[in-house]
N, C-alpha and C. Protein backbone atom coordinates (compact mmCIF):
# COMPACT_ATOMS: atom_id res chain seq x y z
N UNK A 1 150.00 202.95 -58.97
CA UNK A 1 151.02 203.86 -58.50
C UNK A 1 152.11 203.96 -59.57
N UNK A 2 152.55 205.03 -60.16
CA UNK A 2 153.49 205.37 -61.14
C UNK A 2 154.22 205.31 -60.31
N UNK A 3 155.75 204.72 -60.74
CA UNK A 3 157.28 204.47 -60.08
C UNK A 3 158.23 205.27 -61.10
N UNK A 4 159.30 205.80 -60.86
CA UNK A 4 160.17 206.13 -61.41
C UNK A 4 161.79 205.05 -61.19
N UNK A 5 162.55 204.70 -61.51
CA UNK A 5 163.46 203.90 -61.07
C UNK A 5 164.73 204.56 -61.38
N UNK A 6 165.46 204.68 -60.21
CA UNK A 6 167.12 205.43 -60.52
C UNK A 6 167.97 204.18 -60.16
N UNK A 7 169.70 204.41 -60.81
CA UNK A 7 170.62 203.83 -60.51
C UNK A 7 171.55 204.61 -60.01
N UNK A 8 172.48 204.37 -58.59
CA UNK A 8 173.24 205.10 -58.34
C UNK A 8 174.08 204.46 -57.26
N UNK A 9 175.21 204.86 -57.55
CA UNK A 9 176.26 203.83 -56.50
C UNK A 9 175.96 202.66 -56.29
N UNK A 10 175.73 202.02 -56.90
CA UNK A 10 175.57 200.11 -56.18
C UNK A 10 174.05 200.02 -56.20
N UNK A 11 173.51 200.72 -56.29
CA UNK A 11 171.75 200.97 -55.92
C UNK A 11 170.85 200.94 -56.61
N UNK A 12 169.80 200.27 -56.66
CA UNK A 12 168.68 200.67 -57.63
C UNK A 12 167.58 200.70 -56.58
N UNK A 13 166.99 201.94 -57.31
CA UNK A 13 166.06 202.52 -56.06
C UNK A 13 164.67 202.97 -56.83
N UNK A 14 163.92 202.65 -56.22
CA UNK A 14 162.13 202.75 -56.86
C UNK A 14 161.34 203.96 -55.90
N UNK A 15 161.04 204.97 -56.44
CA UNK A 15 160.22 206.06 -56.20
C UNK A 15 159.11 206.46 -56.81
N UNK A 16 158.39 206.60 -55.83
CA UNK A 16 156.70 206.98 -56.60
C UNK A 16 157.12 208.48 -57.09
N UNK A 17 156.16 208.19 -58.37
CA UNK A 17 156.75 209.77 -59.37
C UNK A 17 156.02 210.65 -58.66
N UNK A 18 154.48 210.46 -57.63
CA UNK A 18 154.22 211.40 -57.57
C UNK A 18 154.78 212.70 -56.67
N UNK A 19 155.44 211.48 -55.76
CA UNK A 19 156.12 212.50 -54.52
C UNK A 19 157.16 212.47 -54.49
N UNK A 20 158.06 211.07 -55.22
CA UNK A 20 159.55 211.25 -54.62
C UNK A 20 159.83 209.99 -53.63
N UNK A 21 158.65 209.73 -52.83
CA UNK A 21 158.71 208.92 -51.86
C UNK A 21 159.62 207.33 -51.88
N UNK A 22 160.22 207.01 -51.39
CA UNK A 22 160.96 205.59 -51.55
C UNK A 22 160.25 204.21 -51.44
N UNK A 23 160.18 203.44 -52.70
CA UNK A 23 159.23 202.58 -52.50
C UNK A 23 160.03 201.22 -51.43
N UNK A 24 161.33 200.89 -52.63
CA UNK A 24 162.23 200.14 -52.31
C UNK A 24 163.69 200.20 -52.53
N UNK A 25 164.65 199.91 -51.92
CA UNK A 25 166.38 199.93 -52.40
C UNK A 25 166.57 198.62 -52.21
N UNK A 26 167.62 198.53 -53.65
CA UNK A 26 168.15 197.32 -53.00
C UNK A 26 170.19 197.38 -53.60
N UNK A 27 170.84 196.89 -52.45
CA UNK A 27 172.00 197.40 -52.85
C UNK A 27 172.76 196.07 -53.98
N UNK A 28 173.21 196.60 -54.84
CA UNK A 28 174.29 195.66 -55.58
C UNK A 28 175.39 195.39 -55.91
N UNK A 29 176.23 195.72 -56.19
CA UNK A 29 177.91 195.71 -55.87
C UNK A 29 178.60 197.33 -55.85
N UNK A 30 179.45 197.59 -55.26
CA UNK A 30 179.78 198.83 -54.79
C UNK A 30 180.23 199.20 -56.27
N UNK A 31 179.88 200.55 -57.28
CA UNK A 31 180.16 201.20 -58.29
C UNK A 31 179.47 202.13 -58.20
N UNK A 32 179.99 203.62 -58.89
CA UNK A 32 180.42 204.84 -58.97
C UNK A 32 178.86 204.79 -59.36
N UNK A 33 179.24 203.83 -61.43
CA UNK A 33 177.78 204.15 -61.93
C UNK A 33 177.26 202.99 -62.27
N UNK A 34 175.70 202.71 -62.07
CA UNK A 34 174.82 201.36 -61.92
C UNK A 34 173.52 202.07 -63.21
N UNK A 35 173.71 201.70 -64.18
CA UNK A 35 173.14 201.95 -65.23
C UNK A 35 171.77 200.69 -65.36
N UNK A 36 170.88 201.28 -65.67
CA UNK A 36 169.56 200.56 -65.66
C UNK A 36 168.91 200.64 -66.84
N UNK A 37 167.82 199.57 -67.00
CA UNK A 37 166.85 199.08 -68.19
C UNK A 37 165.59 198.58 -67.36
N UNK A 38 164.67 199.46 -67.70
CA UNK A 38 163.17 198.89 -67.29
C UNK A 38 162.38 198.42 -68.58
N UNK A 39 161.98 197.19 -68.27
CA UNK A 39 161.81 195.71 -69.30
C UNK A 39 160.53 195.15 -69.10
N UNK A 40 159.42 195.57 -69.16
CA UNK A 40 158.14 195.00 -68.31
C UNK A 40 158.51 194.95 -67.37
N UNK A 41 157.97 194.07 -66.54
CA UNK A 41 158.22 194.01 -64.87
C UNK A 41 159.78 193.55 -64.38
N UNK A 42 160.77 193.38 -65.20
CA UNK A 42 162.02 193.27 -64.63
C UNK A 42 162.89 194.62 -64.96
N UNK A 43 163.82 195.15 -64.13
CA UNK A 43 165.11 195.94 -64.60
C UNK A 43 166.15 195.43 -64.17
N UNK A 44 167.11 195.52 -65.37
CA UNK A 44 168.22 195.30 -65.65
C UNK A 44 169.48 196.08 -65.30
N UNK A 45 169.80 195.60 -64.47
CA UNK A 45 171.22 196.68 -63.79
C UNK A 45 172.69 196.29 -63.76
N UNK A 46 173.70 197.60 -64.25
CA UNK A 46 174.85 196.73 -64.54
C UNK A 46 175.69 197.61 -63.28
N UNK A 47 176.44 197.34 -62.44
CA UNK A 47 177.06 197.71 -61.53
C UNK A 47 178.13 197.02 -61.01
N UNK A 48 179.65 197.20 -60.88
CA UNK A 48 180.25 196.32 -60.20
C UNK A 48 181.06 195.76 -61.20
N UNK A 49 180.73 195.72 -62.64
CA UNK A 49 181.44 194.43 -63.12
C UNK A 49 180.00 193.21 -63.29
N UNK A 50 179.22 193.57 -63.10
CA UNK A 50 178.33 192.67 -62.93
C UNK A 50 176.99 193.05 -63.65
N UNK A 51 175.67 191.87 -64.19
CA UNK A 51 174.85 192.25 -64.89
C UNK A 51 173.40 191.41 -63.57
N UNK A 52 173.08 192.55 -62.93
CA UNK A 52 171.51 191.77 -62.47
C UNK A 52 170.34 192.02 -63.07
N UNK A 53 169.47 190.78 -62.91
CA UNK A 53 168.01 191.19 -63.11
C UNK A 53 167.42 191.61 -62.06
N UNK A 54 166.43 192.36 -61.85
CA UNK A 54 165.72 192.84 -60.65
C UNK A 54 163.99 192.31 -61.01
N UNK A 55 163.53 191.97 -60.11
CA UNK A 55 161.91 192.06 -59.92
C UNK A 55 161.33 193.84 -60.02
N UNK A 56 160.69 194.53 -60.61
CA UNK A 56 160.31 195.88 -60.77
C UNK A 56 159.74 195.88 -59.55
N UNK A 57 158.71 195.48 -59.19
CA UNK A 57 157.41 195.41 -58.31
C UNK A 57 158.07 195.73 -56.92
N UNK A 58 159.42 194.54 -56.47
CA UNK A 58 160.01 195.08 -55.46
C UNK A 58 161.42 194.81 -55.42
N UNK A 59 162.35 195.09 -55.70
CA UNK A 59 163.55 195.08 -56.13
C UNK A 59 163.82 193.71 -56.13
N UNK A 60 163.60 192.65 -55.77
CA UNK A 60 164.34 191.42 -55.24
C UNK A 60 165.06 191.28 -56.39
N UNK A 61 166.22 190.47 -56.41
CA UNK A 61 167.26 189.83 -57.29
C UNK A 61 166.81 188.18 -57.39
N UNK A 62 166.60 188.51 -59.02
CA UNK A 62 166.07 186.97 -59.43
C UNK A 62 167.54 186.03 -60.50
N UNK A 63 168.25 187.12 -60.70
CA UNK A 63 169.67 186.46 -61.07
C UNK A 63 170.79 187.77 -61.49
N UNK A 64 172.04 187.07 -61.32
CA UNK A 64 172.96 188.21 -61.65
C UNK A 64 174.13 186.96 -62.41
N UNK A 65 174.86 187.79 -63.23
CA UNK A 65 176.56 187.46 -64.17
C UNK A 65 177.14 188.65 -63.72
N UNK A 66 178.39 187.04 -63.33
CA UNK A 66 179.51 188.15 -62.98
C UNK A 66 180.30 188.97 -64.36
N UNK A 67 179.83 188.71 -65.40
CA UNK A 67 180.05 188.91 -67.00
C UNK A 67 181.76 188.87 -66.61
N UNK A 68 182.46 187.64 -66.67
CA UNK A 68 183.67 187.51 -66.34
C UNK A 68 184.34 187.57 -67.56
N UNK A 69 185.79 188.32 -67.23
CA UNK A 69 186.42 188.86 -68.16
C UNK A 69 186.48 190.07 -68.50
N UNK A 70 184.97 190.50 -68.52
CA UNK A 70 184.82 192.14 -69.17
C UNK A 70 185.37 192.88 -68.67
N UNK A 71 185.90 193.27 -67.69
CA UNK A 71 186.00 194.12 -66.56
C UNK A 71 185.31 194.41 -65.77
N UNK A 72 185.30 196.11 -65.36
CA UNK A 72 184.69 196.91 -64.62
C UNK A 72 184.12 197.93 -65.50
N UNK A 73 184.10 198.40 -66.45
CA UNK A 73 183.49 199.57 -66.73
C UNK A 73 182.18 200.03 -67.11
N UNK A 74 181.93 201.09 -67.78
CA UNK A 74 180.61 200.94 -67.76
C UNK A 74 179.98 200.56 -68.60
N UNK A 75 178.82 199.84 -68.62
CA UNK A 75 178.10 199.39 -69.59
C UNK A 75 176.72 199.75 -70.10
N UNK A 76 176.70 199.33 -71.11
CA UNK A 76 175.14 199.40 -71.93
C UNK A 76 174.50 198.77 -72.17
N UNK A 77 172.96 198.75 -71.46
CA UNK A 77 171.88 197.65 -71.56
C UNK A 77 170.90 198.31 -72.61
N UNK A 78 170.68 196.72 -73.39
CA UNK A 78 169.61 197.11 -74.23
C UNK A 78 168.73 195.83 -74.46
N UNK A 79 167.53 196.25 -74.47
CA UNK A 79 166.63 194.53 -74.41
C UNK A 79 165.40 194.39 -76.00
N UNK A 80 165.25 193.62 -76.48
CA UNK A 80 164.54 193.55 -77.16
C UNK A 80 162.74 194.48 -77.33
N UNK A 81 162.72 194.69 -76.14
CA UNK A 81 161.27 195.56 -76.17
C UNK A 81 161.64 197.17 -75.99
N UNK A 82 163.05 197.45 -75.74
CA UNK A 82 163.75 198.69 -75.73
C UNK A 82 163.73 199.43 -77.41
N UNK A 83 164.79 198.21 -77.77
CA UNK A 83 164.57 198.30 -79.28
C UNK A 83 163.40 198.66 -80.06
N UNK A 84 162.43 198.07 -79.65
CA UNK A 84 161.10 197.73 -80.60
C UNK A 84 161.02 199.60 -80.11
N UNK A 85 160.76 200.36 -78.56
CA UNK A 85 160.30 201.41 -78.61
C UNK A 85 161.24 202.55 -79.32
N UNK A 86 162.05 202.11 -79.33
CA UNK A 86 162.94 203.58 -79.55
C UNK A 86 162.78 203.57 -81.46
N UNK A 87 162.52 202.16 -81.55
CA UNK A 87 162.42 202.10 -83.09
C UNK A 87 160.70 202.83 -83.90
N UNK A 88 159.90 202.62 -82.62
CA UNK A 88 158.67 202.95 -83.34
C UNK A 88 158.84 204.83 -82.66
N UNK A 89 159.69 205.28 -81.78
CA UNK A 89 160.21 206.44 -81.48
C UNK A 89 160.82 207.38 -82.59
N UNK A 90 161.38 207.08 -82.94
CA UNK A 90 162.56 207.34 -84.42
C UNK A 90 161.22 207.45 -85.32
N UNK A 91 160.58 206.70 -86.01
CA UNK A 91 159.51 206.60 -87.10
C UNK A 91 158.54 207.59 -86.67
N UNK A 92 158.46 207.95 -85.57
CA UNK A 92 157.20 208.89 -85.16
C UNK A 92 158.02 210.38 -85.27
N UNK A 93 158.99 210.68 -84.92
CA UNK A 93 159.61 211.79 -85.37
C UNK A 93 160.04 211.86 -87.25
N UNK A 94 160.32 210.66 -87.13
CA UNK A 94 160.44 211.06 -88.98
C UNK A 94 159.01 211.38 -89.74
N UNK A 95 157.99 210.94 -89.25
CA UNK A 95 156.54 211.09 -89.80
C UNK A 95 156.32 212.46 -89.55
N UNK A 96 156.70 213.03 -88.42
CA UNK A 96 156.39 214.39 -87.86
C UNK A 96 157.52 215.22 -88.85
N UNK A 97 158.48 214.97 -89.13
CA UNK A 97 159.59 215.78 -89.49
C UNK A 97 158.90 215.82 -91.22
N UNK A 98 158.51 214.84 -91.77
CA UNK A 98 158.10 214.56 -93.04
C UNK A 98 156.65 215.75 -93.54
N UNK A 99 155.61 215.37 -92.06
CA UNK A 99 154.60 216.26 -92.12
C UNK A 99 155.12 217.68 -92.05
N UNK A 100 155.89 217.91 -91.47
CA UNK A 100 156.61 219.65 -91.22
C UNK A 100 156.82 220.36 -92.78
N UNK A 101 157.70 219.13 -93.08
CA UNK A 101 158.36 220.08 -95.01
C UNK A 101 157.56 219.68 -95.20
N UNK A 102 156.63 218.95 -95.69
CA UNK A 102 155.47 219.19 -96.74
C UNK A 102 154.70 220.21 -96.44
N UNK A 103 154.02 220.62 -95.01
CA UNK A 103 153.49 221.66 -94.72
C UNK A 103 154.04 223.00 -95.29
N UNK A 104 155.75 223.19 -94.95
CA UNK A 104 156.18 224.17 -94.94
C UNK A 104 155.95 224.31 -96.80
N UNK A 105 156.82 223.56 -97.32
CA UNK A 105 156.36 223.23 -98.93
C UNK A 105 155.08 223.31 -99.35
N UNK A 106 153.69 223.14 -99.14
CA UNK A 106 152.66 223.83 -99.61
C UNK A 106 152.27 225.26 -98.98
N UNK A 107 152.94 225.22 -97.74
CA UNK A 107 152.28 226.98 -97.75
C UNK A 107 153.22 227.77 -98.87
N UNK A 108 154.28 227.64 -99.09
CA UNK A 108 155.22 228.02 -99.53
C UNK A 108 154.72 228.63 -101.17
N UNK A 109 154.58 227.67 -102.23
CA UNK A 109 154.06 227.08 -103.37
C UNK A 109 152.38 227.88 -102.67
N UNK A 110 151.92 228.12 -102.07
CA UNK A 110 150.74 228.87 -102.58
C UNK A 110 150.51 230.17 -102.45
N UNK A 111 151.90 230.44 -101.76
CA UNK A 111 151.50 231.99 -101.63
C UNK A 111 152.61 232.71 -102.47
């Protein structure tokens, strides 16, 4: 079953992509915006002033920081296997962008 995962008000909520349908909610501290990271089978949610891990499969909470001090605002999650994709992301558009001008550069030069 393909899942899609949203954050919203305090919430992280799991929906099958195909319909929409609600798999699971689970609520986490009352905020506007609850920004998320899907990590293999855990996501990462920051809401509240606060940083939880979630179980993917079914929301349960396997730990949370109150990240004391920081405040409240909003934050940005980023995890080591995030990195790795967005990095082999970036290289696949530069390969494509690279193949483009050379293309454009030999039709160019032969006609």
């Amino acid at each position: 079953m393909e899942k899609i995962y949203i954050g919203m008000n305090g919430y992280v909520v799991c929906l099958k992509q195909k319909n929409g349908e609600e798999v699971w909610r689970t609520k986490l501290k009352s905020s506007q915006i609850t920004n998320i990271v899907l990590d293999e089978d855990k996501i990462y949610a920051a809401a509240g002033g606060h940083l939880f891990c979630l179980k993917a499969k079914n929301g349960d909470i396997l730990w949370k920081n109150s990240l004391s001090g920081l405040g409240y605002g909003a934050c940005i999650i980023a995890t080591t296997n995030q990195a790795a994709t967005i990095s082999a992301s970036v290289q696949a558009q530069q390969a494509s962008a690279v193949a483009s001008a050379t293309a454009s550069t030999t039709a160019a030069t032969s006609s």
